[in-house]
C-alpha atoms as a PDB file:
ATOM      1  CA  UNK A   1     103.796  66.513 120.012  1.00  0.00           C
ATOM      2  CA  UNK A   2     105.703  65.439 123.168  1.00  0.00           C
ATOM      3  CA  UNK A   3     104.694  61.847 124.330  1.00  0.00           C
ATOM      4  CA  UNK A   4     105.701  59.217 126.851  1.00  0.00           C
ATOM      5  CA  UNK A   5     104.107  56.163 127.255  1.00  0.00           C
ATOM      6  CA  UNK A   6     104.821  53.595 129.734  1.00  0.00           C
ATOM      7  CA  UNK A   7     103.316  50.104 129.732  1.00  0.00           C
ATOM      8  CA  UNK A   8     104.348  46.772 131.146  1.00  0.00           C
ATOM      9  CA  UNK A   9     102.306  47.055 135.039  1.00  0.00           C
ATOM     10  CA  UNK A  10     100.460  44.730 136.852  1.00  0.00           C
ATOM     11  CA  UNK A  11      99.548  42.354 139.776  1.00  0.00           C
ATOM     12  CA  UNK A  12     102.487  40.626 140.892  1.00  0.00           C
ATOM     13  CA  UNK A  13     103.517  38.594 143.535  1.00  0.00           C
ATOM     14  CA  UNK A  14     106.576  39.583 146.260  1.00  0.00           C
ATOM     15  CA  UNK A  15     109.540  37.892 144.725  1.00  0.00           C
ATOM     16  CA  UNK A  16     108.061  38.117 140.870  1.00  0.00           C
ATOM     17  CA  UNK A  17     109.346  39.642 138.249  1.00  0.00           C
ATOM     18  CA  UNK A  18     108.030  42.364 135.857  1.00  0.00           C
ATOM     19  CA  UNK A  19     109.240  44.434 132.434  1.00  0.00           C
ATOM     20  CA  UNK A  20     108.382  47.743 132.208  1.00  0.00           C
ATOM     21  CA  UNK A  21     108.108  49.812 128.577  1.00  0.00           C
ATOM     22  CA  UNK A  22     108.366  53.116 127.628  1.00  0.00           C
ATOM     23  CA  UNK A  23     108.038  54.616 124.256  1.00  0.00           C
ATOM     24  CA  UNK A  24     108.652  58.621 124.089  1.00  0.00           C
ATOM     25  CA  UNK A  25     108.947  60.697 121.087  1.00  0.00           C
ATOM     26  CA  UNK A  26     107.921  64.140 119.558  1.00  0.00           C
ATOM     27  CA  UNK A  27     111.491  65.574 120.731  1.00  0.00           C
ATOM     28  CA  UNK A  28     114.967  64.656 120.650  1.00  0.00           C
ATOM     29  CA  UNK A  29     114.659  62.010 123.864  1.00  0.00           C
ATOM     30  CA  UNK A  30     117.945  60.478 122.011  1.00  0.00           C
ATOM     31  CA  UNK A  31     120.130  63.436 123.032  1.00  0.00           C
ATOM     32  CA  UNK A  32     118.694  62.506 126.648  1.00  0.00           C
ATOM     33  CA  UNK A  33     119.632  60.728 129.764  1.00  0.00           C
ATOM     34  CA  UNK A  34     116.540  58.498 130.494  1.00  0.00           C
ATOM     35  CA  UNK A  35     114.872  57.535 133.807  1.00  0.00           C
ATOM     36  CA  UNK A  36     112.635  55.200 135.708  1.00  0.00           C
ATOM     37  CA  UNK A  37     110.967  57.125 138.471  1.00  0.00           C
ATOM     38  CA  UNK A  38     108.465  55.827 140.712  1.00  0.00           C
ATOM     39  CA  UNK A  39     105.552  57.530 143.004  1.00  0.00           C
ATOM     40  CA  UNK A  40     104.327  54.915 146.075  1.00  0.00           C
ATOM     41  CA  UNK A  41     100.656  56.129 148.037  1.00  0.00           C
ATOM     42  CA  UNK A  42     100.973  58.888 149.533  1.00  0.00           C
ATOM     43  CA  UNK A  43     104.946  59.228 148.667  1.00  0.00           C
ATOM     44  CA  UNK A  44     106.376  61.955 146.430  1.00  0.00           C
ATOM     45  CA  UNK A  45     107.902  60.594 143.216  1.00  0.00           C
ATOM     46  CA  UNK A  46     111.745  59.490 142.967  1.00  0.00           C
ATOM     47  CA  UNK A  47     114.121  58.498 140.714  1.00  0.00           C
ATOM     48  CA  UNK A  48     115.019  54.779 140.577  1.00  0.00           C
ATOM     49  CA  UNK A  49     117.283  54.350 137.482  1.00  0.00           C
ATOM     50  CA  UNK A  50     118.692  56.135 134.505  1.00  0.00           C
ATOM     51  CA  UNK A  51     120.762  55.598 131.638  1.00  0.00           C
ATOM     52  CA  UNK A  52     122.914  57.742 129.695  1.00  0.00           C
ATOM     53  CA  UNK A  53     121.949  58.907 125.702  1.00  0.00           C
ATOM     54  CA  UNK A  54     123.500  56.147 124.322  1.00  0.00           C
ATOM     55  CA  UNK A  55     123.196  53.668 126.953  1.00  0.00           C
ATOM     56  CA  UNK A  56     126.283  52.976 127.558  1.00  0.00           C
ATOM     57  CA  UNK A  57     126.187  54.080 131.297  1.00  0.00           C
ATOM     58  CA  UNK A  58     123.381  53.353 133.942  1.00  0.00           C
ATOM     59  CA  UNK A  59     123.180  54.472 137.536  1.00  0.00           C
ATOM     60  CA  UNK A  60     120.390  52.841 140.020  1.00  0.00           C
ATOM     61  CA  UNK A  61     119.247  54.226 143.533  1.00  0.00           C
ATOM     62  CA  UNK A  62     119.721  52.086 146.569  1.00  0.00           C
ATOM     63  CA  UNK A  63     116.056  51.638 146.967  1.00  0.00           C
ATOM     64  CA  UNK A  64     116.340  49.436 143.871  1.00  0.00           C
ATOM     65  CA  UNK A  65     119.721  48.298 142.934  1.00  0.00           C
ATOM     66  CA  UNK A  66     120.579  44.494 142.510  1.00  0.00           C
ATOM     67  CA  UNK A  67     116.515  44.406 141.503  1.00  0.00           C
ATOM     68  CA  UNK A  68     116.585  46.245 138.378  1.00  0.00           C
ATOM     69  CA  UNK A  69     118.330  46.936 135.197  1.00  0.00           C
ATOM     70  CA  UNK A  70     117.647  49.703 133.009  1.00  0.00           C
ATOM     71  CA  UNK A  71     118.327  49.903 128.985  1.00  0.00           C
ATOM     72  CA  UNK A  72     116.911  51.611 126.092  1.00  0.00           C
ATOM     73  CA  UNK A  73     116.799  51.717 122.143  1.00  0.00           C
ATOM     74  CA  UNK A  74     117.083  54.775 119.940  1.00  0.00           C
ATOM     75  CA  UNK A  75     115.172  54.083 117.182  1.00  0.00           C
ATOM     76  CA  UNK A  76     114.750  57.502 114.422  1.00  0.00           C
ATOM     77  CA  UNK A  77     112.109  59.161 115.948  1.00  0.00           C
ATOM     78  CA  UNK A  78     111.384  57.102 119.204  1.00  0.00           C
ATOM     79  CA  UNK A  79     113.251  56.038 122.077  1.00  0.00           C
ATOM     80  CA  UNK A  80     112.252  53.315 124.289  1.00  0.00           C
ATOM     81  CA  UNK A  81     113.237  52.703 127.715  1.00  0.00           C
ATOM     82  CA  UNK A  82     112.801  49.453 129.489  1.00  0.00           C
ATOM     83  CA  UNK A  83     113.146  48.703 133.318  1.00  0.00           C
ATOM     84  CA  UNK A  84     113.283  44.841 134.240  1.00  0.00           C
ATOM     85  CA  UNK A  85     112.542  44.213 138.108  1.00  0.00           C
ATOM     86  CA  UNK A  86     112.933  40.896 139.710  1.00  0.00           C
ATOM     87  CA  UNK A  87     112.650  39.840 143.267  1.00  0.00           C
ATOM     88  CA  UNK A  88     109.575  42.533 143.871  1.00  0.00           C
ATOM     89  CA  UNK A  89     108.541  43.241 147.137  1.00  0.00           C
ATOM     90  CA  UNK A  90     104.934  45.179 148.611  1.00  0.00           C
ATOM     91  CA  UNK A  91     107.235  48.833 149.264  1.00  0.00           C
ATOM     92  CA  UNK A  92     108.140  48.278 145.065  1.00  0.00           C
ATOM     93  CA  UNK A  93     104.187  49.068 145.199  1.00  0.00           C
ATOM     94  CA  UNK A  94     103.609  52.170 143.199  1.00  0.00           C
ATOM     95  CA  UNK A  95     103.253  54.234 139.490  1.00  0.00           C
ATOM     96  CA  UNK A  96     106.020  54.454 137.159  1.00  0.00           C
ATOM     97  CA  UNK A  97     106.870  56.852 135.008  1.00  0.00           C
ATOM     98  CA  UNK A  98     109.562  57.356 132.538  1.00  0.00           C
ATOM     99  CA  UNK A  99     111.132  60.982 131.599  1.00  0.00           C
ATOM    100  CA  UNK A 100     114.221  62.293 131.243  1.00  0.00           C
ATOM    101  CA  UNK A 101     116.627  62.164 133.858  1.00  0.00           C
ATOM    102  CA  UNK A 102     116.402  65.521 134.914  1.00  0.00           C
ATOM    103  CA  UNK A 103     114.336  69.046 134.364  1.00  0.00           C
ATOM    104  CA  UNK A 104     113.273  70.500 132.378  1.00  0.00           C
ATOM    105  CA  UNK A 105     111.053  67.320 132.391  1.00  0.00           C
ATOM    106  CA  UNK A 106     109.113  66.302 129.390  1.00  0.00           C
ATOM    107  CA  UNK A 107     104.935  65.991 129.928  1.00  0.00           C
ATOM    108  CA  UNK A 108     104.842  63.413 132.616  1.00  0.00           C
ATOM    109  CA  UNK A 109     103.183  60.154 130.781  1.00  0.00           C
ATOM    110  CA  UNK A 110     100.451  58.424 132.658  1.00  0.00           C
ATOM    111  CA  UNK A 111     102.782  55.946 134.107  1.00  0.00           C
ATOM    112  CA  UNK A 112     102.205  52.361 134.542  1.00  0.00           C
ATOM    113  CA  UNK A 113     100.452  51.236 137.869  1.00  0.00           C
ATOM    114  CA  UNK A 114     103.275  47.872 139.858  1.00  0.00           C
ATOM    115  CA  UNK A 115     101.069  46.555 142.729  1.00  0.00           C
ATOM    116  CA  UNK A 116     103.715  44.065 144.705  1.00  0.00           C
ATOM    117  CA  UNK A 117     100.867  41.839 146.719  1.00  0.00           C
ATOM    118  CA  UNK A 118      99.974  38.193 147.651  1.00  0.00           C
END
C-alpha cells in the first residue's frame, strides 16, 4: 500500500526556522526524484524543491531558494525526505506535501500544515 506521510508543521514566527519529514513507502520511491511542494489559501499547489534518487542533485524554485535545503535517506523499504526552512516569512504560509517529483504522482499524503505568523 502506497503511503506518504509528512510531519514536522507548525506555528512559527517570520524569520524562524522549521524541519519538515516525510516518510513514503509501499513502492519503489528510491528509484524516484523526490519533492517538496506546497499549496498557500486559495493558491494551487507548486513545487518548491526536489532531489534526485540518490540525492546527489537538488534543484529549488525561486520562491524558496537560499531558505531551504532538501535531502533524503533510502532506507530498504522507506524513503524519507526532509525539507529544512529558515528565515520563514507569512507568504511561506501554507500545506506541504511530499511526492515524487513529477506524474504519475503517488496518493497525495495529507501534508503538513506551516503557518508563518507573529
Amino acid at each position: 500500500q502506497v503511503q506518504i506521510v509528512e510531519s514536522g508543521g507548525g506555528l512559527v514566527q517570520p524569520g524562524g526556522s522549521l524541519r519538515l519529514s516525510c516518510v513514503a513507502s509501499g513502492m519503489a520511491f528510491s528509484s524516484l526524484a523526490m519533492a517538496w511542494f506546497r499549496q498557500g489559501p486559495g493558491k494551487e499547489r507548486e513545487v518548491v524543491a526536489w532531489v534526485s534518487h540518490n540525492g546527489a542533485s537538488t534543484n529549488y524554485r525561486d520562491i524558496m531558494k537560499g531558505r531551504v535545503t532538501i535531502s533524503r535517506d533510502n532506507a530498504k523499504d522507506t524513503v524519507s525526505v526532509y525539507l529544512e526552512m529558515n528565515n520563514l516569512k507569512p507568504e511561506d504560509t501554507a500545506v506541504y506535501y511530499c511526492n515524487s517529483v513529477a506524474s504519475p504522482f503517488a496518493r497525495w499524503g495529507q501534508g503538513t500544515q506551516v503557518t508563518v505568523s507573529s
